[in-house]
PDB file of N, CA and C in Angstrom:
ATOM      1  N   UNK A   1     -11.521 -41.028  11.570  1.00  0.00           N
ATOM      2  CA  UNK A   1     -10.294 -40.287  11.804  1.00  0.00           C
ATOM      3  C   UNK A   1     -10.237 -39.125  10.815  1.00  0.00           C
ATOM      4  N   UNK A   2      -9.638 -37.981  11.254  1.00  0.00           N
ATOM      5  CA  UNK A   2      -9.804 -36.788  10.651  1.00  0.00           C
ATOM      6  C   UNK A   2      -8.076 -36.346  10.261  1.00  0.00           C
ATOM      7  N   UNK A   3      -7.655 -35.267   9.653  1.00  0.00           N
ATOM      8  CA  UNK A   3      -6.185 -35.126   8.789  1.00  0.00           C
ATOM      9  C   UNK A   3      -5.485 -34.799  10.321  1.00  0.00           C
ATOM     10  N   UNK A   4      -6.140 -34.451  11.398  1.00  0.00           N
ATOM     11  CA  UNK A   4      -5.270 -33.562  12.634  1.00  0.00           C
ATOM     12  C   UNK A   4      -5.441 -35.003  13.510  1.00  0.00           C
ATOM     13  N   UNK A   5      -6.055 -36.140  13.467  1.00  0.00           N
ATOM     14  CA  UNK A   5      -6.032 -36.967  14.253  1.00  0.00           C
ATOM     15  C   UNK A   5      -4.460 -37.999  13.873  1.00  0.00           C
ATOM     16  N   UNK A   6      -4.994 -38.093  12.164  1.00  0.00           N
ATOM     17  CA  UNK A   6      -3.512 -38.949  11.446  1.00  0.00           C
ATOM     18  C   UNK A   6      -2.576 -38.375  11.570  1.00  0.00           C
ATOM     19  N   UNK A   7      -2.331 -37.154  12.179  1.00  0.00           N
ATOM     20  CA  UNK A   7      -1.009 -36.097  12.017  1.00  0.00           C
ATOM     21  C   UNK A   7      -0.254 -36.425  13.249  1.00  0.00           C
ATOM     22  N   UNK A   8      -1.317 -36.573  14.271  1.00  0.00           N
ATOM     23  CA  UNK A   8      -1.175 -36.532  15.724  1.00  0.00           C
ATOM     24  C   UNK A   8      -0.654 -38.237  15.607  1.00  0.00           C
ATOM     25  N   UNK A   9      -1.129 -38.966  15.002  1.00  0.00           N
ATOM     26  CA  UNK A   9      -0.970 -40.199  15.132  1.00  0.00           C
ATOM     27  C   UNK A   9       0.740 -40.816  14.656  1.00  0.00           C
ATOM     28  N   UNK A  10       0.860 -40.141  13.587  1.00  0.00           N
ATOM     29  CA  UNK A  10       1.340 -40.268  13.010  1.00  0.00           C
ATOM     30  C   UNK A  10       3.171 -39.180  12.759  1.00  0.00           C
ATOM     31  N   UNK A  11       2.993 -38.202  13.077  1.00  0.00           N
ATOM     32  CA  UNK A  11       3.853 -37.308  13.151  1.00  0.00           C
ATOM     33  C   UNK A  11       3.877 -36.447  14.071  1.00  0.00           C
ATOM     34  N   UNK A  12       3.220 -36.439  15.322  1.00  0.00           N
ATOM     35  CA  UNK A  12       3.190 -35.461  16.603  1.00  0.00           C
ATOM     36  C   UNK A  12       4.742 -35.617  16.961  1.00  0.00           C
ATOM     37  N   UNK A  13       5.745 -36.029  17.256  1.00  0.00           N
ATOM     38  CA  UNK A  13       7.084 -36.015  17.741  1.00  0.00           C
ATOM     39  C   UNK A  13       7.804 -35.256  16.547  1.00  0.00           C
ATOM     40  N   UNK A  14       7.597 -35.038  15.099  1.00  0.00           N
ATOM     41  CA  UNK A  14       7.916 -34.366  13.927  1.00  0.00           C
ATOM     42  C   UNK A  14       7.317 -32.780  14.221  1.00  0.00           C
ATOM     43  N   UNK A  15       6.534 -32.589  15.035  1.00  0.00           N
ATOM     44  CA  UNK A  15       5.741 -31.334  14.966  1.00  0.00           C
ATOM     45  C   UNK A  15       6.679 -30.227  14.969  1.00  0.00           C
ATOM     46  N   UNK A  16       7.806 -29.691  15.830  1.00  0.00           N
ATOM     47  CA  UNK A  16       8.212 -28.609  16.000  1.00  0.00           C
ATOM     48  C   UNK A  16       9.324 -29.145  14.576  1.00  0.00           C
ATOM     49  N   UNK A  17       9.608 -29.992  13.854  1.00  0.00           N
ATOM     50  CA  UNK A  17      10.849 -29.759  13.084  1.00  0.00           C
ATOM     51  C   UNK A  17      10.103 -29.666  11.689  1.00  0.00           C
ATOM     52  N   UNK A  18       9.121 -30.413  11.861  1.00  0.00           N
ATOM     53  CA  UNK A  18       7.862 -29.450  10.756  1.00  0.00           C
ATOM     54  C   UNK A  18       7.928 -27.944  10.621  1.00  0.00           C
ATOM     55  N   UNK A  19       7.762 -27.527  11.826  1.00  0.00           N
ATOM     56  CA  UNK A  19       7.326 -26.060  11.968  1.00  0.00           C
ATOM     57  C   UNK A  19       8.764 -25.513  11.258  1.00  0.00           C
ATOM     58  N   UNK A  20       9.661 -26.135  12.090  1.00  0.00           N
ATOM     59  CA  UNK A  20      10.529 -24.922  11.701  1.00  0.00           C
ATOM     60  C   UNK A  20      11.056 -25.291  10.399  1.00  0.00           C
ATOM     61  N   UNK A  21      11.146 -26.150   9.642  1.00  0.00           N
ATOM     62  CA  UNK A  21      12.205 -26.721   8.777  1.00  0.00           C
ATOM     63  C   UNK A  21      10.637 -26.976   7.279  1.00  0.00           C
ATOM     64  N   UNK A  22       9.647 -26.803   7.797  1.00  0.00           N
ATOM     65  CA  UNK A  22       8.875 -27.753   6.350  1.00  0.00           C
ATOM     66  C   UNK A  22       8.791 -29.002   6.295  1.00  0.00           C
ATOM     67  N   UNK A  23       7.527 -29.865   5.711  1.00  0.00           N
ATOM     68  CA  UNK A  23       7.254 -31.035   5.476  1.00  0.00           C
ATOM     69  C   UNK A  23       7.832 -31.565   4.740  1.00  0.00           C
ATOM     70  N   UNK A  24       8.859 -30.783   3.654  1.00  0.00           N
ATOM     71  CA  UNK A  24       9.467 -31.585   2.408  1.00  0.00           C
ATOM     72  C   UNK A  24      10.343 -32.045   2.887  1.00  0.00           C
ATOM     73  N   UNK A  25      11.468 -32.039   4.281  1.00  0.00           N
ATOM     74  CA  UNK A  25      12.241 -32.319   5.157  1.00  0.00           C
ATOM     75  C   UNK A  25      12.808 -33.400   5.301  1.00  0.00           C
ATOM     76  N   UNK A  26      11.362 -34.214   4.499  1.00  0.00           N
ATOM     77  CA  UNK A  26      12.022 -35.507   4.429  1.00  0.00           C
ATOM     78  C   UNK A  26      11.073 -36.168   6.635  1.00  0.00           C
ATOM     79  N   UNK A  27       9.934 -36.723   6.088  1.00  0.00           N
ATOM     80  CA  UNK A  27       9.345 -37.188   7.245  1.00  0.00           C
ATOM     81  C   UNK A  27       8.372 -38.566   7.099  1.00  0.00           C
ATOM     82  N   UNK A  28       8.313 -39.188   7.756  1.00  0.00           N
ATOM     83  CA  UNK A  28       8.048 -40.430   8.151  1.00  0.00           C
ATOM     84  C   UNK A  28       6.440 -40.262   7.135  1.00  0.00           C
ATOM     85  N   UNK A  29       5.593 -41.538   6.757  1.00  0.00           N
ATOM     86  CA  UNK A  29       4.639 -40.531   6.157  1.00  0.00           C
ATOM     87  C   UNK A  29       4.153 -39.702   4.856  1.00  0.00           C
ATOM     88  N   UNK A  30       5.106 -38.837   4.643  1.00  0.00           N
ATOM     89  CA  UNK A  30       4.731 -37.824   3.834  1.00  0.00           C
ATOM     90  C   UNK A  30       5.980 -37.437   2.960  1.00  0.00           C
ATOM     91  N   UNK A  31       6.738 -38.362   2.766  1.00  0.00           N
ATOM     92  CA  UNK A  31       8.242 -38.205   2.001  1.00  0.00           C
ATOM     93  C   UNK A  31       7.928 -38.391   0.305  1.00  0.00           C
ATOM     94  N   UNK A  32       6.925 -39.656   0.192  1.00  0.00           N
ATOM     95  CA  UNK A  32       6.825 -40.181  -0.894  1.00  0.00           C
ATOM     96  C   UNK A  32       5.504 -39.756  -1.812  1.00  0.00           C
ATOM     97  N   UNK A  33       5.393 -39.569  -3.064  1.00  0.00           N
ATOM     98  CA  UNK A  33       4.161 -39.266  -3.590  1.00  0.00           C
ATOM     99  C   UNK A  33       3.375 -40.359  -3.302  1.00  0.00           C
ATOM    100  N   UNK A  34       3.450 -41.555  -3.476  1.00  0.00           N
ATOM    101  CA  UNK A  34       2.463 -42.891  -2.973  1.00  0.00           C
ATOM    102  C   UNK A  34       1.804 -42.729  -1.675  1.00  0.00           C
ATOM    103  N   UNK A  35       2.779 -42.277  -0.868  1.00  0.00           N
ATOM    104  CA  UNK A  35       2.387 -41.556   0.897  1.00  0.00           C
ATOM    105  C   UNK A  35       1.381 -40.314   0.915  1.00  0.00           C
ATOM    106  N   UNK A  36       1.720 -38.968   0.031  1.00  0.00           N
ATOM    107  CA  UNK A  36       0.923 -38.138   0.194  1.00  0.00           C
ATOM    108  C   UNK A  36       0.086 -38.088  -0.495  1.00  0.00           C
ATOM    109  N   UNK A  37      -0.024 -38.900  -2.306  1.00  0.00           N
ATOM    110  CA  UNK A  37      -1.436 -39.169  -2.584  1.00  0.00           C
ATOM    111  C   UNK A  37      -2.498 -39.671  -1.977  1.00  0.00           C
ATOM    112  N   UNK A  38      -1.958 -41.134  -0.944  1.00  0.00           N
ATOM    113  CA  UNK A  38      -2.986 -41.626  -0.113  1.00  0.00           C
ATOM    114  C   UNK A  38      -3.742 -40.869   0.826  1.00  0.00           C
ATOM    115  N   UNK A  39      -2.860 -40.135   1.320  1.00  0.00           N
ATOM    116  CA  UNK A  39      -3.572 -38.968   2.365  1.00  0.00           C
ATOM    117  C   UNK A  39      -4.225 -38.062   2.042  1.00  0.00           C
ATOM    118  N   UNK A  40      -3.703 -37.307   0.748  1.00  0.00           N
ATOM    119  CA  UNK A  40      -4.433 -36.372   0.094  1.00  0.00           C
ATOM    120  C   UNK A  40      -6.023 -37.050   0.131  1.00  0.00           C
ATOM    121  N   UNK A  41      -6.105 -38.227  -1.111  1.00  0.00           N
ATOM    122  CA  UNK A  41      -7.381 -38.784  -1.170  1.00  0.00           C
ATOM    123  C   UNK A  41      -8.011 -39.248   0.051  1.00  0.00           C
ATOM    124  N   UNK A  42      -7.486 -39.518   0.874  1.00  0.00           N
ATOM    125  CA  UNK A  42      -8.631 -39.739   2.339  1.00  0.00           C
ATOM    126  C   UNK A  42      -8.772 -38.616   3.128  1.00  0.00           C
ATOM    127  N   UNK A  43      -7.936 -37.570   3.316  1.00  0.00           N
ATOM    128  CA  UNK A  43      -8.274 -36.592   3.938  1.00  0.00           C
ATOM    129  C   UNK A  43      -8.438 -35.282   3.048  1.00  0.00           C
ATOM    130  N   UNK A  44      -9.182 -35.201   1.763  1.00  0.00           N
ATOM    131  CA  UNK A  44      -9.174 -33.924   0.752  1.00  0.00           C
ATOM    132  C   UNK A  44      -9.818 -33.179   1.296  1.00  0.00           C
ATOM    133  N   UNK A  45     -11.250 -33.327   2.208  1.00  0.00           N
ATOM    134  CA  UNK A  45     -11.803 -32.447   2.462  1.00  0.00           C
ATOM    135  C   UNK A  45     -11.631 -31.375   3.593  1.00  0.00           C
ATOM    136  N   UNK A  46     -10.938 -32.121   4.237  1.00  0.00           N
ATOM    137  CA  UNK A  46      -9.795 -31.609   5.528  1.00  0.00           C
ATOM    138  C   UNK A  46      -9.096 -31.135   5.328  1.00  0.00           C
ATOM    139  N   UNK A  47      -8.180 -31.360   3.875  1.00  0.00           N
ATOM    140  CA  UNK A  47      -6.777 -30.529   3.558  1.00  0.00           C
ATOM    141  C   UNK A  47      -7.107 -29.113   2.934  1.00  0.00           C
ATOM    142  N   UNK A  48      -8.500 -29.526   1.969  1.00  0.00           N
ATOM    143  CA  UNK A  48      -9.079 -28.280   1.184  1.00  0.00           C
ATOM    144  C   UNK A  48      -9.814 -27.046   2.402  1.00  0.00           C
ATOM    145  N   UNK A  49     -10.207 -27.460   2.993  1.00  0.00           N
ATOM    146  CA  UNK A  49     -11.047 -26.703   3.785  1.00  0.00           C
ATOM    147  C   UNK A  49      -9.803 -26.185   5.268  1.00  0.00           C
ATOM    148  N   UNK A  50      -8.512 -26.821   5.585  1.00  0.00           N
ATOM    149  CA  UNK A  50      -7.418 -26.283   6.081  1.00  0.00           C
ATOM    150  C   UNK A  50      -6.770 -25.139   5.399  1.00  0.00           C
ATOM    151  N   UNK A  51      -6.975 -25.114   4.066  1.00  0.00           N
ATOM    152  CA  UNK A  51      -6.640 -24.508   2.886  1.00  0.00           C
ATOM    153  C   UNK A  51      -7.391 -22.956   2.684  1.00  0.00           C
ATOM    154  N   UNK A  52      -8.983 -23.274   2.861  1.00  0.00           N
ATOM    155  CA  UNK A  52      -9.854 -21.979   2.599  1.00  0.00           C
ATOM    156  C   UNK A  52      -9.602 -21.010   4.002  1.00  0.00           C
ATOM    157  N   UNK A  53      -9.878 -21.933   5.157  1.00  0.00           N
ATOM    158  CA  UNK A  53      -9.508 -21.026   6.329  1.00  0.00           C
ATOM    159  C   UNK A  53      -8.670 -20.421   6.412  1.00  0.00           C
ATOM    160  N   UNK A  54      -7.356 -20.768   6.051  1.00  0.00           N
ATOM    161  CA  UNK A  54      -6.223 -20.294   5.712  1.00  0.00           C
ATOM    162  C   UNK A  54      -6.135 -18.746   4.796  1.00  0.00           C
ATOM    163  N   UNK A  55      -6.617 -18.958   3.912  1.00  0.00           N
ATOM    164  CA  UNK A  55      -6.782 -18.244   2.942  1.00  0.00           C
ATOM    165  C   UNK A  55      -7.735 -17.167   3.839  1.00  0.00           C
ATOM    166  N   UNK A  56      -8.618 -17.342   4.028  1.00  0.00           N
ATOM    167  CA  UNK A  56      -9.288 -16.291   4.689  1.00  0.00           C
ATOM    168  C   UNK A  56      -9.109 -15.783   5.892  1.00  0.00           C
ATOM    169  N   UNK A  57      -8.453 -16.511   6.558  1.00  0.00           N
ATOM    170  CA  UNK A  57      -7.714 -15.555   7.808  1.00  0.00           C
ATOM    171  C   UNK A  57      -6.431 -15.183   7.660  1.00  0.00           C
ATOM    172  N   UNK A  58      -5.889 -14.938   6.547  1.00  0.00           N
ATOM    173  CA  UNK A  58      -4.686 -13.939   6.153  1.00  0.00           C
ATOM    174  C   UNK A  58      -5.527 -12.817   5.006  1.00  0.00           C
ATOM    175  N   UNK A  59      -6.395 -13.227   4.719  1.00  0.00           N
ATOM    176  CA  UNK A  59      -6.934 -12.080   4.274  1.00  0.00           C
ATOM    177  C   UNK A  59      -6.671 -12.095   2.234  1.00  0.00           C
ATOM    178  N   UNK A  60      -6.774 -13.408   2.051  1.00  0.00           N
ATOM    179  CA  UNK A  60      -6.654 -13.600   0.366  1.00  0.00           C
ATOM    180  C   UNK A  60      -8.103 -13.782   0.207  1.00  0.00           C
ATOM    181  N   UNK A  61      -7.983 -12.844  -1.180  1.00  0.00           N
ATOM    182  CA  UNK A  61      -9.856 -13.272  -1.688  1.00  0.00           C
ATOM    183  C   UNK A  61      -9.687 -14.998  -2.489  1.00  0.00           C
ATOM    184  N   UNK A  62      -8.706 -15.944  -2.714  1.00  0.00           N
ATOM    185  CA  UNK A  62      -8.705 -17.168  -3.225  1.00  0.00           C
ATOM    186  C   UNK A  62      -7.547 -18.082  -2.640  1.00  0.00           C
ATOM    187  N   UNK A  63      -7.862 -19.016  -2.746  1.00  0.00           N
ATOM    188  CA  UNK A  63      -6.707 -19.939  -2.669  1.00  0.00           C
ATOM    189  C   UNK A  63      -5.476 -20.252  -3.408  1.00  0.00           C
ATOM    190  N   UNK A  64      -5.899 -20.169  -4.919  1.00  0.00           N
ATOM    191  CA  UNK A  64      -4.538 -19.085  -5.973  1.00  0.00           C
ATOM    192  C   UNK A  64      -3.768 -18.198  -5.244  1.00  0.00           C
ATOM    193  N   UNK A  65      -4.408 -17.497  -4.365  1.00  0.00           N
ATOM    194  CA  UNK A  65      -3.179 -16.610  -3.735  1.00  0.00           C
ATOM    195  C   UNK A  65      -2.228 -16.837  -2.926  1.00  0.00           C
ATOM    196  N   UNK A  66      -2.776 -17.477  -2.056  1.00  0.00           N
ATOM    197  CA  UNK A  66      -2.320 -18.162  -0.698  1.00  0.00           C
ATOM    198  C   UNK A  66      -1.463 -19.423  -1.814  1.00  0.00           C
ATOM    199  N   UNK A  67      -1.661 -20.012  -2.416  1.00  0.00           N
ATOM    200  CA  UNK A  67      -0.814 -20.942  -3.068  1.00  0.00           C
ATOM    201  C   UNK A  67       0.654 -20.311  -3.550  1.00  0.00           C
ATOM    202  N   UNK A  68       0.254 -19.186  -4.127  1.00  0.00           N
ATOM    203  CA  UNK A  68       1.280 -18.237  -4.639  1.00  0.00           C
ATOM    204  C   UNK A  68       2.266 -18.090  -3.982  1.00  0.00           C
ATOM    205  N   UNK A  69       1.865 -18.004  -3.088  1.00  0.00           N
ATOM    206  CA  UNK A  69       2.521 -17.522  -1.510  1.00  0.00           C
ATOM    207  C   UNK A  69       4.046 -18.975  -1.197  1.00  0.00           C
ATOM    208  N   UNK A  70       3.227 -19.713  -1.460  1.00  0.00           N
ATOM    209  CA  UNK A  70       4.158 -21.149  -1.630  1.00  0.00           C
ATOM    210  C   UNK A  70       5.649 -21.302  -2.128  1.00  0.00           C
ATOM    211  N   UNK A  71       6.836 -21.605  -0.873  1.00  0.00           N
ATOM    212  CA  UNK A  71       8.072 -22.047  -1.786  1.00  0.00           C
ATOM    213  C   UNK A  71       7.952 -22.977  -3.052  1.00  0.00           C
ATOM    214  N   UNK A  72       7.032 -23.772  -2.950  1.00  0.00           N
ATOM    215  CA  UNK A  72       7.045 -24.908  -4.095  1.00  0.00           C
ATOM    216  C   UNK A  72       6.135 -25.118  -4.748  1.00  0.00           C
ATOM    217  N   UNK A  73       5.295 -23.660  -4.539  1.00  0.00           N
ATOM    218  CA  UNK A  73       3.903 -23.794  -5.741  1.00  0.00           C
ATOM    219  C   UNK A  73       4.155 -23.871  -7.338  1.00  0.00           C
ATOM    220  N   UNK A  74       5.288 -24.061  -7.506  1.00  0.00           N
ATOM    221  CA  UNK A  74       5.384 -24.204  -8.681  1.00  0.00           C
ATOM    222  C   UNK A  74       4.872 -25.817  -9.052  1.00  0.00           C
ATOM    223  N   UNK A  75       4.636 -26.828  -8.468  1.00  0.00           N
ATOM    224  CA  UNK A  75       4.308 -28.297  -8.195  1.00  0.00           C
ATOM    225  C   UNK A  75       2.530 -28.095  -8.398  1.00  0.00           C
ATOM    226  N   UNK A  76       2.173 -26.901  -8.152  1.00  0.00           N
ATOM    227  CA  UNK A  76       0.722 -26.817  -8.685  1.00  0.00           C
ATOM    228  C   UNK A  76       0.155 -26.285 -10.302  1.00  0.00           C
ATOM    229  N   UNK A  77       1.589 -26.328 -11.028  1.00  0.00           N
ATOM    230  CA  UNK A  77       1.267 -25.462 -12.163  1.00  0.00           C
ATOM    231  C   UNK A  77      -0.124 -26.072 -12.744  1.00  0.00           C
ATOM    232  N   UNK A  78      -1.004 -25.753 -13.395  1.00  0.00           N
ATOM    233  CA  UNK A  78      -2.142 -26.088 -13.856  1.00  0.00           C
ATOM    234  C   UNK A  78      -2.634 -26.463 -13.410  1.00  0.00           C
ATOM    235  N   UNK A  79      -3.042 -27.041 -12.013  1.00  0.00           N
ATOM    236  CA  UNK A  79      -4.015 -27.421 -11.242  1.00  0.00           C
ATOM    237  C   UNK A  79      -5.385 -26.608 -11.231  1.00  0.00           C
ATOM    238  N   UNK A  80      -5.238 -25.548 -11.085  1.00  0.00           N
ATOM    239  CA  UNK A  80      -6.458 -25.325 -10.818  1.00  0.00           C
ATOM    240  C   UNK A  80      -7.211 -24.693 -12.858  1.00  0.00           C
ATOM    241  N   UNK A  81      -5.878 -24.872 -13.355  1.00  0.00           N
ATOM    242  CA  UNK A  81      -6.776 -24.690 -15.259  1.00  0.00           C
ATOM    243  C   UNK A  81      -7.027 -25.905 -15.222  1.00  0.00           C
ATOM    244  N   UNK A  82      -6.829 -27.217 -14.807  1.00  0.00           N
ATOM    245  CA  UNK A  82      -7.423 -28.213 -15.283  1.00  0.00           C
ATOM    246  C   UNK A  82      -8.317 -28.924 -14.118  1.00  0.00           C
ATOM    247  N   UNK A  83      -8.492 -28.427 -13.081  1.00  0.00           N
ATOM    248  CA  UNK A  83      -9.012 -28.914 -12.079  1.00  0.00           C
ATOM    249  C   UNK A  83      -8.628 -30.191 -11.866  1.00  0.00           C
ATOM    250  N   UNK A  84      -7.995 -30.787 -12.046  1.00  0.00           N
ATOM    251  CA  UNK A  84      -6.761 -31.937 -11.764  1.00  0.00           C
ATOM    252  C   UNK A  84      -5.978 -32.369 -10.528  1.00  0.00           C
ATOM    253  N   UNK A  85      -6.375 -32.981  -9.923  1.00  0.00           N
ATOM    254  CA  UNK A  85      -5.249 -33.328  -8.859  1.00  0.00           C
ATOM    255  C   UNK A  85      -4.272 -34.464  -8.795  1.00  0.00           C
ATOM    256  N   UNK A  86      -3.526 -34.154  -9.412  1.00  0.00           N
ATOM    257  CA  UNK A  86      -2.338 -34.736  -9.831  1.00  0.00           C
ATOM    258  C   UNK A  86      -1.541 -35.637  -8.171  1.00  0.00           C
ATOM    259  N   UNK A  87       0.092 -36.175  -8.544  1.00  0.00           N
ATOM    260  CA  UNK A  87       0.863 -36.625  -7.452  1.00  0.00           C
ATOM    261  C   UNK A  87       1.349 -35.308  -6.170  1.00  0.00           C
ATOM    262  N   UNK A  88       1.569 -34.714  -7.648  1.00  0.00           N
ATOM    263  CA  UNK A  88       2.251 -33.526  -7.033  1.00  0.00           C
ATOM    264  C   UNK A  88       1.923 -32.418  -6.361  1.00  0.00           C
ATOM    265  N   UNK A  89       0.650 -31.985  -6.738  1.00  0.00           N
ATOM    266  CA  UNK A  89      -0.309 -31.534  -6.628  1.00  0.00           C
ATOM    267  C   UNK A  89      -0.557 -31.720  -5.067  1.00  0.00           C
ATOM    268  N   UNK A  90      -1.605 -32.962  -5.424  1.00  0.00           N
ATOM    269  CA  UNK A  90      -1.505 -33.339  -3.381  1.00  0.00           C
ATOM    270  C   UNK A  90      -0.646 -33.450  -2.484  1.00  0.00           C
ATOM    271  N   UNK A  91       0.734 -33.419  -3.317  1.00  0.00           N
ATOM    272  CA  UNK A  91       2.345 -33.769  -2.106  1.00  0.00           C
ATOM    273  C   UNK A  91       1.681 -32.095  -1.282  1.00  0.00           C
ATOM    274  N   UNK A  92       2.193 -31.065  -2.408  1.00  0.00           N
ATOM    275  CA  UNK A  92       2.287 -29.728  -1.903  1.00  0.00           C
ATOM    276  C   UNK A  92       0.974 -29.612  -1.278  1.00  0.00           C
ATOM    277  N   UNK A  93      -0.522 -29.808  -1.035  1.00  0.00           N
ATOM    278  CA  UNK A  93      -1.574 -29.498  -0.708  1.00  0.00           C
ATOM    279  C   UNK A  93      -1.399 -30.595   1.226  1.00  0.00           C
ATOM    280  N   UNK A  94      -0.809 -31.871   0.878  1.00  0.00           N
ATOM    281  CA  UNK A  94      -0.272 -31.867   2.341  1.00  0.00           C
ATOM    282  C   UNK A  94       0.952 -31.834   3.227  1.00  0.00           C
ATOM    283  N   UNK A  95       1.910 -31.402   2.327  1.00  0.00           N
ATOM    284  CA  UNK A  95       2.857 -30.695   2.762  1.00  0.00           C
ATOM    285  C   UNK A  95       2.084 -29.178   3.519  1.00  0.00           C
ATOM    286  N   UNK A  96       1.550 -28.598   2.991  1.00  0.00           N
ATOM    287  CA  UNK A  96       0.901 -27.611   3.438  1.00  0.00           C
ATOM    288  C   UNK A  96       0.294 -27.415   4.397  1.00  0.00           C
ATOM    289  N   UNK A  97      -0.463 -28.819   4.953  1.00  0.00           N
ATOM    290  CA  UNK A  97      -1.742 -29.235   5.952  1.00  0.00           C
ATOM    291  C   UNK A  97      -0.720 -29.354   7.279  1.00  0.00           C
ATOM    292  N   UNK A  98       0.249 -30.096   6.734  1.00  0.00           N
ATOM    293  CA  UNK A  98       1.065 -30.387   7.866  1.00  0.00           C
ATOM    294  C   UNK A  98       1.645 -29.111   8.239  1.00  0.00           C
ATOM    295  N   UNK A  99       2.521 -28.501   7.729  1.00  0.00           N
ATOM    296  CA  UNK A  99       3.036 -27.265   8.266  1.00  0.00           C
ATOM    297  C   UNK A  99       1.771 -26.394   9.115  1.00  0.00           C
ATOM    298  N   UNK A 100       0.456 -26.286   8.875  1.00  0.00           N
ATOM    299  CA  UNK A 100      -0.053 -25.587   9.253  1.00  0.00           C
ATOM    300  C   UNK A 100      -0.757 -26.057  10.770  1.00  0.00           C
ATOM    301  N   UNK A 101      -0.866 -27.614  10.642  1.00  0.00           N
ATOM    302  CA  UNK A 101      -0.985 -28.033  11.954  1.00  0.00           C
ATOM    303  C   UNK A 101       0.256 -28.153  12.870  1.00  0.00           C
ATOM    304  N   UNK A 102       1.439 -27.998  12.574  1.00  0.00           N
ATOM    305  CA  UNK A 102       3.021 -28.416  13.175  1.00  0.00           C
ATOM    306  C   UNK A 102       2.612 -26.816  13.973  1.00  0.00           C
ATOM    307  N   UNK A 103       2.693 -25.689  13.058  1.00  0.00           N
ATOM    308  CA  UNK A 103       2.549 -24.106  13.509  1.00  0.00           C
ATOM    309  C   UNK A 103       1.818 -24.468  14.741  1.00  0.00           C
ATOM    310  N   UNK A 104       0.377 -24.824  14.525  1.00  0.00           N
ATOM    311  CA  UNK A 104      -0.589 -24.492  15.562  1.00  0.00           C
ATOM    312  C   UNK A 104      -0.398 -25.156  16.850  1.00  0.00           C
ATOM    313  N   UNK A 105       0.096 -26.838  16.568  1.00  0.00           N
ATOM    314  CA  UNK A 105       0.340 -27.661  17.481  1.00  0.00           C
ATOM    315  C   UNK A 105       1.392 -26.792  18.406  1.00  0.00           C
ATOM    316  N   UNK A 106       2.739 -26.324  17.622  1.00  0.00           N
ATOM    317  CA  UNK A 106       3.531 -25.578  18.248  1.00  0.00           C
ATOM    318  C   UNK A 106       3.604 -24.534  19.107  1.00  0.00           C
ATOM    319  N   UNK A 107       2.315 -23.644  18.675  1.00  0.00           N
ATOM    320  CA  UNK A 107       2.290 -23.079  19.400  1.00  0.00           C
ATOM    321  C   UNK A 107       0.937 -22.908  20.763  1.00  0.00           C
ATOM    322  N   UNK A 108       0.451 -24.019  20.652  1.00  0.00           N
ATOM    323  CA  UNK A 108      -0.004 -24.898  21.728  1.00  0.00           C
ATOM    324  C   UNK A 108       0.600 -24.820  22.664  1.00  0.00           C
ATOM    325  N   UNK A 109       1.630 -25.756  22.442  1.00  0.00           N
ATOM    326  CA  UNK A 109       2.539 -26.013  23.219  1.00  0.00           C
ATOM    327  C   UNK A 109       3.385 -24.760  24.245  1.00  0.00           C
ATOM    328  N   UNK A 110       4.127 -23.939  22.964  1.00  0.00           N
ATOM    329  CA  UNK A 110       4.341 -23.058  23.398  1.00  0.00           C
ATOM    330  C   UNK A 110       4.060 -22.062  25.183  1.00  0.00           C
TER     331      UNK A 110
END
């Protein structure tokens, strides 16, 4: 299982209030740091690499930027000086994953 299969599994009926409202929203899942550490660590390479594409199809030379970009990047302070992935850290990295699959799913649909 891959981060867009558990999303689908797991939060597909959340998708459009994702989109419009954000993952911090308070959702089934992904409310609790215990919830989004677990996911973070099973799906990192999925969330990181949701992350670079990202970054490069808006046109940032890093992922620092695109983070920047973030209402709540402040939850990444030192992450990337200590290369650390903290609770918080991964909340915002799949808070992020999700919004970006809720968008796409959405506009699927659409």
């Amino acid at each position: 299982m891959n981060f867009k299969e558990c999303f689908n599994e797991n939060l597909k009926d959340s998708t459009q209030d994702i989109a419009n409202n954000g993952a911090d929203a308070g959702y089934p899942h992904i409310t609790y740091y215990s919830d989004t550490t677990e996911l973070f660590d099973k799906f990192e390479g999925d969330i990181l690499a949701m992350l670079s594409d990202c970054t490069e199809s808006i046109g940032y030379t890093s992922n620092i930027e695109l983070i920047k970009t973030f209402n709540k990047q402040d939850m990444l302070e030192g992450f990337y000086e200590t290369l650390r992935h903290d609770d918080t850290s991964k909340c915002l990295l799949v808070w992020f994953a999700c919004e970006e699959l809720s968008h796409q799913l959405d506009s699927e649909v659409a």
